[in-house]
Protein backbone atom coordinates (compact mmCIF):
# COMPACT_ATOMS: atom_id res chain seq x y z
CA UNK A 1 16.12 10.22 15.01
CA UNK A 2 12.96 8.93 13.31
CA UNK A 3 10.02 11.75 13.28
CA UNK A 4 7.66 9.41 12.34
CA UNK A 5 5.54 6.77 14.68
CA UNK A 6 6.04 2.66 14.58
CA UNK A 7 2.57 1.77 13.23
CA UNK A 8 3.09 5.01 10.02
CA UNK A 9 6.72 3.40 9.25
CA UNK A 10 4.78 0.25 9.36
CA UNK A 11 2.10 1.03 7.14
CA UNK A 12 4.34 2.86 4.92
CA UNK A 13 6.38 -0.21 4.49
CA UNK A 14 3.68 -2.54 3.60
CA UNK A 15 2.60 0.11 0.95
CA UNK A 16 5.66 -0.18 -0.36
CA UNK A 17 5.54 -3.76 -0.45
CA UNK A 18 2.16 -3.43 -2.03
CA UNK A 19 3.72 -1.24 -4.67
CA UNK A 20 6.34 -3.70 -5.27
CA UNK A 21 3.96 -6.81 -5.80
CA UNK A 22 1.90 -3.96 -8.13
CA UNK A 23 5.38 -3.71 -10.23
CA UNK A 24 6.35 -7.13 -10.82
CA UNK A 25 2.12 -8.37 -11.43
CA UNK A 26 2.33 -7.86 -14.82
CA UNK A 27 5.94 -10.41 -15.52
CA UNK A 28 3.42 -12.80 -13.91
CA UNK A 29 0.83 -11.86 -16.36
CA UNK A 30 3.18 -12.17 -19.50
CA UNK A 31 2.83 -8.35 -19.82
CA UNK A 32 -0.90 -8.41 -21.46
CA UNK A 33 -2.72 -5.47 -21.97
CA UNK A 34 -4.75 -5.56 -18.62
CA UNK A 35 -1.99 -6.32 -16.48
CA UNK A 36 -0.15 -2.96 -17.24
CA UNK A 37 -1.88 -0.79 -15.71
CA UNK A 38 -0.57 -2.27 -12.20
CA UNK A 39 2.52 -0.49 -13.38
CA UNK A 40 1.00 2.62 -12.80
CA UNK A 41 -0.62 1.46 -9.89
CA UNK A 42 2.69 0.94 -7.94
CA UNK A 43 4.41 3.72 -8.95
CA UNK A 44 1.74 5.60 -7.49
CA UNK A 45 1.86 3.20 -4.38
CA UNK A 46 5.30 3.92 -4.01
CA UNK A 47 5.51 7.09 -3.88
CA UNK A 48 2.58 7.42 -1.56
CA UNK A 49 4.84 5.17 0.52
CA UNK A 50 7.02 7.73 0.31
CA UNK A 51 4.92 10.59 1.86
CA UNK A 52 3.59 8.72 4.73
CA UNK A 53 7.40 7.35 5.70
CA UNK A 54 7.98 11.00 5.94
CA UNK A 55 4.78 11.44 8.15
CA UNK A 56 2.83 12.89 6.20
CA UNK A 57 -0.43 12.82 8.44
CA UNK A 58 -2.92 14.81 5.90
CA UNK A 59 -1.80 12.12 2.79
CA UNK A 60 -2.00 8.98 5.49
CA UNK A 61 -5.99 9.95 5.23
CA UNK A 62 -5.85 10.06 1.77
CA UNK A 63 -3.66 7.00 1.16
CA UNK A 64 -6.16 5.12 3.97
CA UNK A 65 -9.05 5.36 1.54
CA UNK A 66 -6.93 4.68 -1.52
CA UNK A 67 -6.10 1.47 0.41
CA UNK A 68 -9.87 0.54 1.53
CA UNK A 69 -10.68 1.01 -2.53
CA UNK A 70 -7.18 -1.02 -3.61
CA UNK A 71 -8.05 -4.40 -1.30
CA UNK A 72 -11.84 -4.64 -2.43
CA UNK A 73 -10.45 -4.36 -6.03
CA UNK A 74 -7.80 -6.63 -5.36
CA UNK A 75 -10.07 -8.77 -3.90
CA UNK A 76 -12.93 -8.62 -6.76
CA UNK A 77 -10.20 -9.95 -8.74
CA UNK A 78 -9.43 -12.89 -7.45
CA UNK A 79 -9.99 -16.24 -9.77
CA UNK A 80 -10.13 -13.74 -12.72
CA UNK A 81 -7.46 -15.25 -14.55
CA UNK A 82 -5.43 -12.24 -15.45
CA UNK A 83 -2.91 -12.97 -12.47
CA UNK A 84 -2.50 -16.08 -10.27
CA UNK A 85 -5.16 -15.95 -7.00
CA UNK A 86 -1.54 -16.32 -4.90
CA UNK A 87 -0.33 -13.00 -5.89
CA UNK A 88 -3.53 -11.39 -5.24
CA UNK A 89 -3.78 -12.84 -2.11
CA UNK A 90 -0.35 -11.29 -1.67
CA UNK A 91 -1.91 -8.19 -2.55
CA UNK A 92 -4.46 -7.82 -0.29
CA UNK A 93 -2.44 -9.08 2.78
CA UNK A 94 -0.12 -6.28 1.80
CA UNK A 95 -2.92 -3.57 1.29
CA UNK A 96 -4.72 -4.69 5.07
CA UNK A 97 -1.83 -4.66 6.80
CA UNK A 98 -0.41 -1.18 5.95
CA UNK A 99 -4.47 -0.16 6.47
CA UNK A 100 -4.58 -1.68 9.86
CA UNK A 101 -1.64 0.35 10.63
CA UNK A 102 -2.60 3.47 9.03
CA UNK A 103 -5.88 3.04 11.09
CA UNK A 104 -3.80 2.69 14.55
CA UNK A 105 -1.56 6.00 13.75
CA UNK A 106 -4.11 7.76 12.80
CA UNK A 107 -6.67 6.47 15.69
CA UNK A 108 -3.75 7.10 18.52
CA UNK A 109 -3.40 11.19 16.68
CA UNK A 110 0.46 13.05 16.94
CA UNK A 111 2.80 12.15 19.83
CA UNK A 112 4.97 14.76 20.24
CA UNK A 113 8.44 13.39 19.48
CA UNK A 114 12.05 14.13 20.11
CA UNK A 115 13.93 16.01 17.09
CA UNK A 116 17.50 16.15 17.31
């Protein structure tokens, strides 16, 4: 039985989608010298994923500014040539939506839940 609420799998899912986009960035990029450090990027992303699928409540703060900081970055570069604007766009959906749902769990606060 899951531990973990709808909207923290949720978010930690579109992290990990965000990670995933973060990981393959820099094949679109032809691997140059800016583009690598989205490696790092979502490996970190990944593994903050994670933490908050195993309800993690005191990271999901963390990772919920980490997120607000990731989407305006994402989003300052846009139409800066180092990847195409689609995969940033991609990006950012990714980063909003798993902040939208790390806003909800942590708005709504524990629900006590059934453990086998």
């Amino acid at each position: 039985m899951r531990t973990t609420s709808a909207p923290m799998r949720s978010a930690g899912l579109f992290l990990a989608l965000s990670g995933v986009l973060h990981l393959v960035a820099p094949v679109f990029a032809g691997f140059a010298p800016g583009s690598l450090v989205l490696l790092a990027i979502g490996v970190i992303y990944l593994l903050l994923a994670a933490g908050i699928n195993r309800g993690w409540r005191g990271l999901a703060y963390i990772v919920f500014v980490v997120l607000l900081v990731g989407a305006n970055v994402a989003f300052a570069m846009v139409g800066g040539g180092l990847l195409p604007d689609y995969l940033w766009y991609a990006i950012i959906a990714a980063d909003l939506v798993a902040l939208v749902s790390l806003f909800v769990a942590l708005w709504r606060g524990r629900r006590a839940v059934a453990r086998p």
